[in-house]
N, C-alpha and C. Protein backbone atom coordinates (compact mmCIF):
# COMPACT_ATOMS: atom_id res chain seq x y z
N UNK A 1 -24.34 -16.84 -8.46
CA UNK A 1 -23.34 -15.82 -8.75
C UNK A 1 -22.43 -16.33 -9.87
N UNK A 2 -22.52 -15.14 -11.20
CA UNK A 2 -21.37 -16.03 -11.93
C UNK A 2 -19.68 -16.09 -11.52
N UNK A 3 -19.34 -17.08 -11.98
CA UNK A 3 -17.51 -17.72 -11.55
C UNK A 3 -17.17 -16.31 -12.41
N UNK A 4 -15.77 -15.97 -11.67
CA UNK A 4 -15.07 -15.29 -12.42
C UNK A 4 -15.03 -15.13 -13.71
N UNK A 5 -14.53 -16.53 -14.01
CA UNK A 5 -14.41 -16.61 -15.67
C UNK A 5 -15.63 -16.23 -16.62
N UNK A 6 -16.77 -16.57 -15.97
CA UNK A 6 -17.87 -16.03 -16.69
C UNK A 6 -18.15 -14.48 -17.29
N UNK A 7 -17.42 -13.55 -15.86
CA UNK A 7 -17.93 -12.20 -16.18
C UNK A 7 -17.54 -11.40 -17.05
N UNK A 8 -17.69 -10.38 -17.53
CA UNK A 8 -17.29 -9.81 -18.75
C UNK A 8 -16.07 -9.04 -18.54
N UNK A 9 -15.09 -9.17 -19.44
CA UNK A 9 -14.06 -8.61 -19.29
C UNK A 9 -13.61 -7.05 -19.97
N UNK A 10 -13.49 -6.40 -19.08
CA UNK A 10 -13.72 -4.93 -19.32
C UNK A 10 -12.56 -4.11 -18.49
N UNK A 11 -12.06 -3.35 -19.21
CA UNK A 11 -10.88 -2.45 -18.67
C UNK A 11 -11.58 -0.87 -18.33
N UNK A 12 -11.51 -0.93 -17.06
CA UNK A 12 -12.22 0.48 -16.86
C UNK A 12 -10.99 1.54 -17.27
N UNK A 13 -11.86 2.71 -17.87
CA UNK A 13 -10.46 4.05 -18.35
C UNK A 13 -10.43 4.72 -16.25
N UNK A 14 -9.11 4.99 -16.64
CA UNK A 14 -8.29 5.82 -15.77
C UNK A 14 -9.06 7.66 -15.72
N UNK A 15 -9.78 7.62 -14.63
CA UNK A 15 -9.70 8.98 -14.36
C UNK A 15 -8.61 9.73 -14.17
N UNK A 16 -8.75 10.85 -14.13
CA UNK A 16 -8.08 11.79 -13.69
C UNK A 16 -7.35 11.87 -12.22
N UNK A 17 -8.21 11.29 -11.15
CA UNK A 17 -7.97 11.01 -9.86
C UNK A 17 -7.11 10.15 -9.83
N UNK A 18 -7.53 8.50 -10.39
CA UNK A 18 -6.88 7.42 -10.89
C UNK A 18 -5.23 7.00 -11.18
N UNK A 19 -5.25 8.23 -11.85
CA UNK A 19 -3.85 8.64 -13.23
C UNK A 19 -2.82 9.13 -11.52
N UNK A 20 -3.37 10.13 -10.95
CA UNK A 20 -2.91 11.23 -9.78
C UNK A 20 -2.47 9.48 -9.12
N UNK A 21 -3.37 8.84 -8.47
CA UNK A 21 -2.82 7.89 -7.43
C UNK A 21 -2.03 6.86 -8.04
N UNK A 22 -2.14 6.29 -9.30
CA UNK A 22 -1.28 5.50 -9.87
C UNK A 22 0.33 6.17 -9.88
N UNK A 23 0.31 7.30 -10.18
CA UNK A 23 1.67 7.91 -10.38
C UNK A 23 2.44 8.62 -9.27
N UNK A 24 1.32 9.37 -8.02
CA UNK A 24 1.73 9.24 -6.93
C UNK A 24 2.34 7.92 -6.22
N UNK A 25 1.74 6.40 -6.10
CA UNK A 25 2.38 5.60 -5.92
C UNK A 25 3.68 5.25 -6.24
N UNK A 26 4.10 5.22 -7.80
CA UNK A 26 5.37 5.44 -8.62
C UNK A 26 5.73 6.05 -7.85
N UNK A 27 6.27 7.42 -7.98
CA UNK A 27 6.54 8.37 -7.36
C UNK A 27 7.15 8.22 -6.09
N UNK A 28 5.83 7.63 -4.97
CA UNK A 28 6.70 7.28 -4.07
C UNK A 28 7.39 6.18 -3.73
N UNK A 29 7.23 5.01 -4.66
CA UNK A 29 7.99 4.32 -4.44
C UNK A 29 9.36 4.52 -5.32
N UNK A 30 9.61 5.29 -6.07
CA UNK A 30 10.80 5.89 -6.30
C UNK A 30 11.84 6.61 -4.91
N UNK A 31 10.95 7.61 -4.20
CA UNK A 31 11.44 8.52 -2.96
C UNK A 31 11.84 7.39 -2.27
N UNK A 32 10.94 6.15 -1.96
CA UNK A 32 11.27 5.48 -0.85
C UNK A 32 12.94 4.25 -1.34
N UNK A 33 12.89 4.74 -2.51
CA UNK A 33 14.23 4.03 -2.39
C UNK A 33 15.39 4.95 -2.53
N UNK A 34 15.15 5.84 -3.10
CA UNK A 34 16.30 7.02 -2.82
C UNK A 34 16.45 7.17 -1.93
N UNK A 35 15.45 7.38 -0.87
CA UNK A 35 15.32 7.83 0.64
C UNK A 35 16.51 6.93 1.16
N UNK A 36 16.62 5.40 1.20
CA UNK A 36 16.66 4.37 1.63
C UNK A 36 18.29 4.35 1.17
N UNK A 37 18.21 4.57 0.01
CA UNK A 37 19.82 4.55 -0.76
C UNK A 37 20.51 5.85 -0.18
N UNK A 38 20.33 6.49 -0.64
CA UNK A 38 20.91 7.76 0.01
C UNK A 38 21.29 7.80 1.19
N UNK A 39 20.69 7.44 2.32
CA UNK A 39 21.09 7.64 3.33
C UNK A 39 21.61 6.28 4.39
N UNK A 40 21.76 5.08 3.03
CA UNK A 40 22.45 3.59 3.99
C UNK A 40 23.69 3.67 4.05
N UNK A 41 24.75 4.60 3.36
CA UNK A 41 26.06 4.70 3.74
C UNK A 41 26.47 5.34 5.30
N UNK A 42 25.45 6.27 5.24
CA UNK A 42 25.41 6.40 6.66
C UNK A 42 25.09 6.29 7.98
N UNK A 43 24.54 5.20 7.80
CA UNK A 43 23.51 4.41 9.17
C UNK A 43 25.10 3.80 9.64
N UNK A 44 24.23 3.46 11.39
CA UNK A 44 25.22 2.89 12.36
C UNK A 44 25.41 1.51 11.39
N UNK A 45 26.24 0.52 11.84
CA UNK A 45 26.47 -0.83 11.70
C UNK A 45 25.43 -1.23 11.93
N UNK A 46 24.52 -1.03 13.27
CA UNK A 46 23.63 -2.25 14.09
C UNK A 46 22.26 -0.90 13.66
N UNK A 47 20.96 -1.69 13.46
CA UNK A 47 20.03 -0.58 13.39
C UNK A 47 18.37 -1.38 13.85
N UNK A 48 17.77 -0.69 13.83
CA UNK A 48 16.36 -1.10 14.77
C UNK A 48 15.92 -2.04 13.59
N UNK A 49 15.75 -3.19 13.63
CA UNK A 49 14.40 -3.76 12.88
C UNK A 49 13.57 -4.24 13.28
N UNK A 50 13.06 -4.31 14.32
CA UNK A 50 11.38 -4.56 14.67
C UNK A 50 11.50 -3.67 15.76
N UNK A 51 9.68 -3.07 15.85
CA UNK A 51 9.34 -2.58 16.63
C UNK A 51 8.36 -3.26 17.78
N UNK A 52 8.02 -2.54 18.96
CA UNK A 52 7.15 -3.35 19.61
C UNK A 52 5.84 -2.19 19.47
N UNK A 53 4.43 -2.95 19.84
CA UNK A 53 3.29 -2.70 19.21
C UNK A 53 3.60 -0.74 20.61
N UNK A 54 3.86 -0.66 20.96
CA UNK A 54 4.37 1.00 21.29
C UNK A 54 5.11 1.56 20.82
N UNK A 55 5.84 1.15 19.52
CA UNK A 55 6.37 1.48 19.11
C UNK A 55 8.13 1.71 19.29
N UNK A 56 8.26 1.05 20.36
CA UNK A 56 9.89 1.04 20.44
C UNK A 56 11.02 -0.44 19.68
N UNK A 57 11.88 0.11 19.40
CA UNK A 57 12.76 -0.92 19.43
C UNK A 57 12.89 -2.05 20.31
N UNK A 58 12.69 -3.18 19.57
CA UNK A 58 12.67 -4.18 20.48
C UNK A 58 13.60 -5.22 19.79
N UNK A 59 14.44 -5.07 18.69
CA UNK A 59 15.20 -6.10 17.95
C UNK A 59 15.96 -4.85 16.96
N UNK A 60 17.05 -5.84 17.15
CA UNK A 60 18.84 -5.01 16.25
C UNK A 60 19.19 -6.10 15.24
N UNK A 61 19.54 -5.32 14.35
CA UNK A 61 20.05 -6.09 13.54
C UNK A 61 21.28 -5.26 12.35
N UNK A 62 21.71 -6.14 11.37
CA UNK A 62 22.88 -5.36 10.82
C UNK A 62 22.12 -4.02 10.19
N UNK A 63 22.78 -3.16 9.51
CA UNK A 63 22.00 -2.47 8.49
C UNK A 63 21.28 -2.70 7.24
N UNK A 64 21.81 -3.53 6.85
CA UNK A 64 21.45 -3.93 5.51
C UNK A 64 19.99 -4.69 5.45
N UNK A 65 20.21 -4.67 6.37
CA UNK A 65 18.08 -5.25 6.87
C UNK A 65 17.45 -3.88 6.17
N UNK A 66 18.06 -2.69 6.40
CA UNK A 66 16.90 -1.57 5.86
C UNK A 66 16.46 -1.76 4.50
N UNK A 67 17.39 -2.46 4.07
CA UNK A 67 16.85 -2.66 1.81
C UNK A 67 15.85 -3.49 1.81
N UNK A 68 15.63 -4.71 2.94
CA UNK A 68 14.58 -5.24 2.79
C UNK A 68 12.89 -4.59 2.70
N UNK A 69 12.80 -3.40 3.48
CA UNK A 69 11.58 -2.96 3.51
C UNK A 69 11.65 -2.31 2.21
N UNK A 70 12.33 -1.28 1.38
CA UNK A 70 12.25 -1.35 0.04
C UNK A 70 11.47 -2.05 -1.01
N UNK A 71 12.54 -3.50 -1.11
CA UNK A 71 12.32 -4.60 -1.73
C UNK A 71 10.78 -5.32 -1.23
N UNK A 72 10.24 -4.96 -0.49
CA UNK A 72 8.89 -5.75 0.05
C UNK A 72 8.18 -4.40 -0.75
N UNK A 73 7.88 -2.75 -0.30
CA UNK A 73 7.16 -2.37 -0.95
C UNK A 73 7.27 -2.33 -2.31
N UNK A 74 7.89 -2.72 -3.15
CA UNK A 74 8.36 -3.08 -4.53
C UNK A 74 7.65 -3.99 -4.94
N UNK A 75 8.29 -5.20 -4.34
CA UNK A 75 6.88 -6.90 -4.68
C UNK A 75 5.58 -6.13 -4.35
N UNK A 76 5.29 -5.92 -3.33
CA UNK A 76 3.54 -5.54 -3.28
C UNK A 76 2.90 -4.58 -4.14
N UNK A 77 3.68 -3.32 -4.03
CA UNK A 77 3.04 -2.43 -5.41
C UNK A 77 3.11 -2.93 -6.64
N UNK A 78 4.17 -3.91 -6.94
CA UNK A 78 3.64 -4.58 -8.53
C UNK A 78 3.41 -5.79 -8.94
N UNK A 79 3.18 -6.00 -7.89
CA UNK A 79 2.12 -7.35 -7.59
C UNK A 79 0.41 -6.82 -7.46
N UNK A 80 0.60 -5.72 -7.09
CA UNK A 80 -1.12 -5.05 -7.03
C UNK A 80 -1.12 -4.33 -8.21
N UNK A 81 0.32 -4.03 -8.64
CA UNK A 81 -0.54 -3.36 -10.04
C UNK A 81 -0.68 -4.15 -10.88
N UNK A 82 -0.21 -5.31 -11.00
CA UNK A 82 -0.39 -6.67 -11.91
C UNK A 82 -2.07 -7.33 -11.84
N UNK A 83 -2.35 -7.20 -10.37
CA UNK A 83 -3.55 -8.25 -9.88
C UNK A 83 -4.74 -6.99 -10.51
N UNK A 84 -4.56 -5.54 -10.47
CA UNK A 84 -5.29 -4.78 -10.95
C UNK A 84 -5.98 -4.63 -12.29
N UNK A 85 -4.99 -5.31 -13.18
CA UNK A 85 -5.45 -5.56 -14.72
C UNK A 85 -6.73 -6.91 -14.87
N UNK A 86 -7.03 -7.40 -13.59
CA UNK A 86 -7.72 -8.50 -13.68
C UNK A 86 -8.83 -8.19 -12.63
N UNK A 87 -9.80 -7.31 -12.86
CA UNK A 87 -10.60 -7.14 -12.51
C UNK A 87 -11.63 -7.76 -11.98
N UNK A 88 -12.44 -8.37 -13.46
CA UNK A 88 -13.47 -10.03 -13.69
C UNK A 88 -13.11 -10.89 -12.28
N UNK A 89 -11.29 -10.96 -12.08
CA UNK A 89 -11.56 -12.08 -11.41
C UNK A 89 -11.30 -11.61 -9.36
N UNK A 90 -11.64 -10.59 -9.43
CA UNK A 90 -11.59 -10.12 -7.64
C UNK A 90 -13.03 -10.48 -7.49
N UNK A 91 -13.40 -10.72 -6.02
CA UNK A 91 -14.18 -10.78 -5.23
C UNK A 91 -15.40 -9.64 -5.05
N UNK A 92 -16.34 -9.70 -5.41
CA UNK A 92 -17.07 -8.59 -5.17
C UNK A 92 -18.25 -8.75 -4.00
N UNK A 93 -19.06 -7.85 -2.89
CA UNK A 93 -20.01 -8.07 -2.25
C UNK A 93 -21.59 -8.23 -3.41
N UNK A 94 -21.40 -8.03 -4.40
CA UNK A 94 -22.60 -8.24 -5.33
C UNK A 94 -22.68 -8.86 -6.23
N UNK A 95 -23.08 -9.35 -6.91
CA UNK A 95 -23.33 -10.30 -8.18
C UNK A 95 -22.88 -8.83 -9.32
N UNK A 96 -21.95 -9.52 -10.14
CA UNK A 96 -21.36 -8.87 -11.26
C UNK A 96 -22.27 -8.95 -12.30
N UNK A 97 -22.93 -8.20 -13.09
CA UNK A 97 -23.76 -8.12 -14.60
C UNK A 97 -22.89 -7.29 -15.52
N UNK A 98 -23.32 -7.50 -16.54
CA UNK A 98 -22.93 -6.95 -17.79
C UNK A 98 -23.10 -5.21 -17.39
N UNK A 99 -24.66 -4.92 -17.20
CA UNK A 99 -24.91 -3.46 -16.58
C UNK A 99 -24.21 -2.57 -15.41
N UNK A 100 -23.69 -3.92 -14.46
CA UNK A 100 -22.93 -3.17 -13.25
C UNK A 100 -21.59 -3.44 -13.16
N UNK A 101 -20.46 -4.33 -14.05
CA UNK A 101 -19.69 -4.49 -13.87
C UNK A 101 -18.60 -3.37 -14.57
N UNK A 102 -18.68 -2.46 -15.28
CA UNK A 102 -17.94 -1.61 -15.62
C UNK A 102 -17.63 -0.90 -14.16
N UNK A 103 -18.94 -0.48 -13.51
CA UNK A 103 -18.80 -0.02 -12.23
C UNK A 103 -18.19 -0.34 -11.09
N UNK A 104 -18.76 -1.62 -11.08
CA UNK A 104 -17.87 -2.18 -10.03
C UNK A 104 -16.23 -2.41 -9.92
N UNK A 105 -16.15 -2.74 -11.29
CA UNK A 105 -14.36 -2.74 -11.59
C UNK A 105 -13.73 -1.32 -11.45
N UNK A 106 -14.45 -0.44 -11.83
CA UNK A 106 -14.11 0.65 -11.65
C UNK A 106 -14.24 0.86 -10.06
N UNK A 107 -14.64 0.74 -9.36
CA UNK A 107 -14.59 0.80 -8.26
C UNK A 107 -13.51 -0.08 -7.04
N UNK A 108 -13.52 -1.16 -7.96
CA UNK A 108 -12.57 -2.23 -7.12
C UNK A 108 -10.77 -1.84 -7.48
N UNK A 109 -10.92 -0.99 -9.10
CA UNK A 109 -9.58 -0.81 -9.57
C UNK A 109 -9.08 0.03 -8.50
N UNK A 110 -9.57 0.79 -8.29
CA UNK A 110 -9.64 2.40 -7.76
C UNK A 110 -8.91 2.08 -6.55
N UNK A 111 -9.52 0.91 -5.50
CA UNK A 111 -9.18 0.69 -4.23
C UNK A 111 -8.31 -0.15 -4.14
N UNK A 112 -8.10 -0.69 -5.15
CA UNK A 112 -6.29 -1.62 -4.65
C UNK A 112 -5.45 -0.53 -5.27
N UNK A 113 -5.55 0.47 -6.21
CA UNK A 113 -4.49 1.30 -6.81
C UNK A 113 -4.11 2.24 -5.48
N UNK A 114 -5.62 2.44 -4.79
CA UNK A 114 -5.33 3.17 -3.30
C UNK A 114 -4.94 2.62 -2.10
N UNK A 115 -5.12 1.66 -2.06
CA UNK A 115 -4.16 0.35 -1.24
C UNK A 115 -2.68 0.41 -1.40
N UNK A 116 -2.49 0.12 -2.68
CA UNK A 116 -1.17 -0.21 -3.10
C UNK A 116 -0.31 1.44 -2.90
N UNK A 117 -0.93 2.16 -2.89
CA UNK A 117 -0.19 4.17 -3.03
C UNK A 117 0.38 4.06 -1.34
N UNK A 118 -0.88 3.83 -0.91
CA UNK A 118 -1.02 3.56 1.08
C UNK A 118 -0.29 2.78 1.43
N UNK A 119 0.20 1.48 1.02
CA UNK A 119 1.45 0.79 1.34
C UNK A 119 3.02 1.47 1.11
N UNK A 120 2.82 1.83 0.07
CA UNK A 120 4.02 2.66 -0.24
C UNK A 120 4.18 3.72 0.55
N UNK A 121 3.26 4.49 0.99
CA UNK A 121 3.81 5.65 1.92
C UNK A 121 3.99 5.03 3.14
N UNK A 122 3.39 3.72 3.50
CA UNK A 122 3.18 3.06 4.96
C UNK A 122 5.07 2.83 5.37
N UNK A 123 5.22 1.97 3.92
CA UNK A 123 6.89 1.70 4.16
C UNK A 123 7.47 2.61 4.18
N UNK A 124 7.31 3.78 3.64
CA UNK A 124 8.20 4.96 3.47
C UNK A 124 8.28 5.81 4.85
N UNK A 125 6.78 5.69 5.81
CA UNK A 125 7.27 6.21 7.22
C UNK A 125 8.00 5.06 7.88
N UNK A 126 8.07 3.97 7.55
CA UNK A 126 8.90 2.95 8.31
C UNK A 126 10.42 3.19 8.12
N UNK A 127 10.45 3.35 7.12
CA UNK A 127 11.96 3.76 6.51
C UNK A 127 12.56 5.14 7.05
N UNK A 128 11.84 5.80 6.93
CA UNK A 128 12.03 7.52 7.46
C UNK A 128 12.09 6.63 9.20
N UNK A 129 11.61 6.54 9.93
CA UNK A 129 11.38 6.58 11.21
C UNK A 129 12.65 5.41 11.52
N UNK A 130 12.68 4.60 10.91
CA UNK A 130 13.73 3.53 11.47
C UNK A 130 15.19 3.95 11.17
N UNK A 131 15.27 5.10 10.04
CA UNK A 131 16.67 5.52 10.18
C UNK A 131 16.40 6.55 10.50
N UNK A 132 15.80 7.72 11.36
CA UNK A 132 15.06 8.18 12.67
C UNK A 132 16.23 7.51 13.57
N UNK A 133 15.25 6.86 14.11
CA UNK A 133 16.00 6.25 15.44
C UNK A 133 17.35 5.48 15.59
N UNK A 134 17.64 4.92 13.90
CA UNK A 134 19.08 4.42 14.30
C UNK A 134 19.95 5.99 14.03
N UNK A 135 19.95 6.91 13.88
CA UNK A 135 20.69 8.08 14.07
C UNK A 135 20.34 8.65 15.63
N UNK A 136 19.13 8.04 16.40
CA UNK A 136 19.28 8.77 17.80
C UNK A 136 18.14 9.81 17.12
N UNK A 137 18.11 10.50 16.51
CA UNK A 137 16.93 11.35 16.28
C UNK A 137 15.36 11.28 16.75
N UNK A 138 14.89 9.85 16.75
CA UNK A 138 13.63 9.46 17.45
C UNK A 138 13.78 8.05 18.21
N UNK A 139 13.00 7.94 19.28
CA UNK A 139 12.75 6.80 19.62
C UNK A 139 11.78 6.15 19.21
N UNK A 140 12.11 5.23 18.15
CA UNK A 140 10.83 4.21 17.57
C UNK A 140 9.93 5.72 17.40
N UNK A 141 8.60 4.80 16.83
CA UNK A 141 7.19 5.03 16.53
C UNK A 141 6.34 5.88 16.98
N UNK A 142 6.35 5.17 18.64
CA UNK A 142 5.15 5.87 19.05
C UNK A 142 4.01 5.22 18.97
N UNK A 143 2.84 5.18 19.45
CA UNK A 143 2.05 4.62 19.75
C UNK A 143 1.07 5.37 18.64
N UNK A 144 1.23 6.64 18.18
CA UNK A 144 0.82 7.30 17.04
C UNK A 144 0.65 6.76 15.75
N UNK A 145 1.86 5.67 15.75
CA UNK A 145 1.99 4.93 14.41
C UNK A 145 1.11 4.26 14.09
N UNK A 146 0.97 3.11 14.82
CA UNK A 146 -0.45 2.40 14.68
C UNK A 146 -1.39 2.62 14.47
N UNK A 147 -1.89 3.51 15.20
CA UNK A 147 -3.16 4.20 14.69
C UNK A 147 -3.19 5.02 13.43
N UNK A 148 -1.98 5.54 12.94
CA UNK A 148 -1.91 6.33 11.62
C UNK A 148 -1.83 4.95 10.68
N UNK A 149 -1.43 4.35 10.81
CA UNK A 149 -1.10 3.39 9.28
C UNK A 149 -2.42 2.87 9.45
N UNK A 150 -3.35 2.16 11.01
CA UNK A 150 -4.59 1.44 10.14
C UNK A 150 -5.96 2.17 10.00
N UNK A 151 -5.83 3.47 10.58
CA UNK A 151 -7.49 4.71 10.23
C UNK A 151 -7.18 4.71 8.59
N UNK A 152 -6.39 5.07 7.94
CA UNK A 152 -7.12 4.64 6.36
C UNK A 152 -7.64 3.55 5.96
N UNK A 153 -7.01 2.46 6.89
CA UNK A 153 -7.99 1.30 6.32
C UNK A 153 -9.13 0.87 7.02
N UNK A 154 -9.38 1.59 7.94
CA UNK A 154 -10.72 1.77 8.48
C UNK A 154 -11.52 2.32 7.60
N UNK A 155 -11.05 3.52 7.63
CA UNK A 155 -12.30 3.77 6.44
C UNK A 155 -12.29 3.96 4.98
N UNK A 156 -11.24 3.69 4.34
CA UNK A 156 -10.95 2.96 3.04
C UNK A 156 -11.92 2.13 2.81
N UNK A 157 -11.76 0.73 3.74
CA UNK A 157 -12.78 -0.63 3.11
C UNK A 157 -14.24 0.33 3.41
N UNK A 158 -14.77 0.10 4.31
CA UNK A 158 -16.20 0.65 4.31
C UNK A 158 -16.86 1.28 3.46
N UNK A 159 -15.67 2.34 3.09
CA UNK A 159 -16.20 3.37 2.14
C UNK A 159 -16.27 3.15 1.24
N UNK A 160 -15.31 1.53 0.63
CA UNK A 160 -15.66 1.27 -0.83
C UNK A 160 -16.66 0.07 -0.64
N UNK A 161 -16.74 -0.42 -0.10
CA UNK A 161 -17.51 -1.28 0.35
C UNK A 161 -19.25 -0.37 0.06
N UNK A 162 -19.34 0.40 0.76
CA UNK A 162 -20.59 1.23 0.56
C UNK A 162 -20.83 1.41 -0.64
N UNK A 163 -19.95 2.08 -1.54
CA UNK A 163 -19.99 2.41 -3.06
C UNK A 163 -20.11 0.77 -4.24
N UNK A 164 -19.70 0.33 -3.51
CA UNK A 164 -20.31 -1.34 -4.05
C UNK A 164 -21.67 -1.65 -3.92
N UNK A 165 -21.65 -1.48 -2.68
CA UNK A 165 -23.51 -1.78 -2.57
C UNK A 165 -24.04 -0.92 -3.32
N UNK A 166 -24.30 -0.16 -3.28
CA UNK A 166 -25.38 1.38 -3.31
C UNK A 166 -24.99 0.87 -5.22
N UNK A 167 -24.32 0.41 -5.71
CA UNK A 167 -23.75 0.64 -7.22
C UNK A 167 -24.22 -1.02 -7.68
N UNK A 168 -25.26 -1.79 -7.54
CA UNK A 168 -25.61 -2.71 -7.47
C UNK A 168 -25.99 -3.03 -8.76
């Protein structure tokens, strides 16, 4: 298998779809800090920051803990949109060629740009739901949560995973 450095370095163009999830991401990681700003003048003093895997409050802390989830989906979305310009050097299930690697990058771009969109909305129900419940409006999560944040990545990987193989 060639080393990273070997493979050919190629910038796949941005579909149309592409363009939609790159800027949807933006987008929401814009909302999720307005969301976040907007409404920290008015949170209690003390507010939920961890949940337990049912989804309830299980740890308090000041408010100002809420900017942290912000600031985390921030590092990760542009930290993935950074690691995205470097295609050649991700991990692939197939041996990279000259013939299949436009494809494959195109395929690998596609799924961290959709990773990285999916994190951003992931924090953004964390944010919505945790100042939720420090207003009394909800209790925690729900046991709903869990299962909503990891069924896209159930079948996210597989599905690109499949389109890797079959694109050999």
């Amino acid at each position: 298998m060639k080393a990273a450095n070997e493979r050919p370095k190629l910038k796949p163009e941005l579909t149309r779809f592409d363009r939609i999830l790159e800027y949807a991401g933006w987008l929401g990681l814009l909302i999720v800090w307005l969301y976040t700003l907007i409404n920290y003048a008015g949170l209690p003093d003390t507010i939920p920051v961890h949940f337990n895997i049912t989804g309830e409050a299980d740890r308090f802390g000041d408010k100002s803990n809420i900017l942290i989830l912000p600031v985390v989906a921030t590092v990760i979305f542009i930290a993935l949109t950074y690691l995205n310009k470097f295609p050649h050097k991700f991990n692939y299930p197939v041996r990279i060629t000259e013939g299949n690697a436009l494809t494959q990058y195109t395929f690998a771009t596609r799924l961290v740009r959709t990773v990285k969109t999916l994190i951003v909305l992931i924090f953004g129900l964390i944010i919505y739901r945790t100042i939720q419940t420090a207003h009394g409006i909800a209790e925690g999560f729900g046991v709903w949560f869990l299962i909503a944040v990891l069924a896209p990545f159930f079948l996210l990987l597989p599905y690109f995973l499949y389109k890797a193989l079959k694109n050999k």
